[in-house]
Protein backbone atom coordinates (compact mmCIF):
# COMPACT_ATOMS: atom_id res chain seq x y z
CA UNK A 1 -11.15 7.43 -3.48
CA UNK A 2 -9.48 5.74 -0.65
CA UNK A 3 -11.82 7.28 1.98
CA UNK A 4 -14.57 5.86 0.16
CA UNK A 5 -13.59 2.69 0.32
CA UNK A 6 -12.33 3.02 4.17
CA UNK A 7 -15.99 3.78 4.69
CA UNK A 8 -17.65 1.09 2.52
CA UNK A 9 -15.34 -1.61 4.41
CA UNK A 10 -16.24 -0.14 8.01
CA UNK A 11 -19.55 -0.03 7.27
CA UNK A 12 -20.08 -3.34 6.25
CA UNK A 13 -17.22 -5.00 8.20
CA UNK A 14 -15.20 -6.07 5.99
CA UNK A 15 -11.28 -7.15 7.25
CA UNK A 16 -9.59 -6.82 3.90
CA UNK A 17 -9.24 -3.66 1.77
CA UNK A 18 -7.57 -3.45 -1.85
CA UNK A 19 -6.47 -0.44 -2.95
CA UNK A 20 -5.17 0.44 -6.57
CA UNK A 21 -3.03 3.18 -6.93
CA UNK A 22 -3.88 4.91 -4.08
CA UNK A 23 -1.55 8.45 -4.67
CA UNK A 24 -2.28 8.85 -8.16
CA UNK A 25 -2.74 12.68 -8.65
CA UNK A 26 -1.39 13.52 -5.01
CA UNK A 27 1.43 16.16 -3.80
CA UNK A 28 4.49 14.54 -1.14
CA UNK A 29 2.43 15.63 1.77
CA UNK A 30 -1.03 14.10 0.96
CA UNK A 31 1.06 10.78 -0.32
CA UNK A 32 2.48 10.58 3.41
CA UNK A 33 -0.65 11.29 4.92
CA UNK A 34 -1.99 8.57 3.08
CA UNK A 35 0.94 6.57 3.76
CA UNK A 36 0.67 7.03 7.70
CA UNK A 37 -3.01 6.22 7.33
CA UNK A 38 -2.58 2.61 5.77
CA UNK A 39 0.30 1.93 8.15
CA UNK A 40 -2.25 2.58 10.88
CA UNK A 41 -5.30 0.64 9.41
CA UNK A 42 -2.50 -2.17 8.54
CA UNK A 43 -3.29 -3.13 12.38
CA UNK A 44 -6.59 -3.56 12.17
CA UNK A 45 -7.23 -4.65 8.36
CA UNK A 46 -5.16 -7.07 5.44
CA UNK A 47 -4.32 -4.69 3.28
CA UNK A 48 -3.74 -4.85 -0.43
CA UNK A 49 -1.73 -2.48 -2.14
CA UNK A 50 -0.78 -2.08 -5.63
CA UNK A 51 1.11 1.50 -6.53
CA UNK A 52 4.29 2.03 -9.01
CA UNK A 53 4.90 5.06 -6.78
CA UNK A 54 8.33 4.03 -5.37
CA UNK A 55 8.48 7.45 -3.21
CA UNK A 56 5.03 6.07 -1.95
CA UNK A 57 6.28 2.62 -1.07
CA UNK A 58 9.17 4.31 0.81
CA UNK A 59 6.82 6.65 2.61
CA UNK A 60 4.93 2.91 4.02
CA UNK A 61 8.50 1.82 4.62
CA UNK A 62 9.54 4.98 6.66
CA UNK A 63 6.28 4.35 8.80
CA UNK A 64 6.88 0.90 9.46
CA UNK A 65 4.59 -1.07 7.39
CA UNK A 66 6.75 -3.88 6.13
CA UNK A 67 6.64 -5.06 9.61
CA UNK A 68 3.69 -6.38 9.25
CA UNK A 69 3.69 -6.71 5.82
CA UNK A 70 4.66 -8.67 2.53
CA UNK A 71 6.28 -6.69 0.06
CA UNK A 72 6.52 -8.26 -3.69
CA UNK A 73 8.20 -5.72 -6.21
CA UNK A 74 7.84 -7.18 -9.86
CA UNK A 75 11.03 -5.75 -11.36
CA UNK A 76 9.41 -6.63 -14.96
CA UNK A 77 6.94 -8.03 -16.65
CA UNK A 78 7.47 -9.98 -19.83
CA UNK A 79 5.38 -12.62 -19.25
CA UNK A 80 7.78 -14.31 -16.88
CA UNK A 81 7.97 -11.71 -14.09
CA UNK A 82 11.09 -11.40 -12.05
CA UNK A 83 9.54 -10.87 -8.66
CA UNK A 84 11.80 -9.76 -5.33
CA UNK A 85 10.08 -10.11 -2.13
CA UNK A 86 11.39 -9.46 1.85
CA UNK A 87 13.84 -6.27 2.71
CA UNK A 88 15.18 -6.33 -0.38
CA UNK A 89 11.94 -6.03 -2.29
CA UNK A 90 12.56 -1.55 -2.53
């Protein structure tokens, strides 16, 4: 799914890309693949990503893409979200 949309955002030029979920059926090595992949189109692209994969969101860590990123981690949802943002946020 996420190549499709990589190709539907080059093709028509788009500069941000949301992705849902992205690692959602995926074994460790395709989830760092895909991991390496966003950290490198993070350069070139705003990125959105939404995942409760935590090993995922270490994999972007280990890569380097908080660096030029904004990490929010909602801790819970109740209506009243308690949200942690910055280093802290994994």
């Amino acid at each position: 799914g996420i190549f499709v949309g990589l190709a539907e955002s080059a093709a028509h030029g788009l500069d941000l890309l949301f992705i849902d979920d992205p690692t959602q059926n995926l074994d460790v090595p395709c989830k760092e693949a895909v991991a390496k992949l966003m950290v490198e189109m993070a350069g070139r692209k705003q990125i959105i990503v939404s995942t409760h994969d935590e090993d995922f969101v270490s994999y972007l860590r280990e890569h380097g893409f908080d660096k030029n990123a904004s990490v929010f981690h909602f801790e819970s949802w109740n209506g009243n979200p308690k949200i942690i943002s910055g280093p802290e946020a994994c």
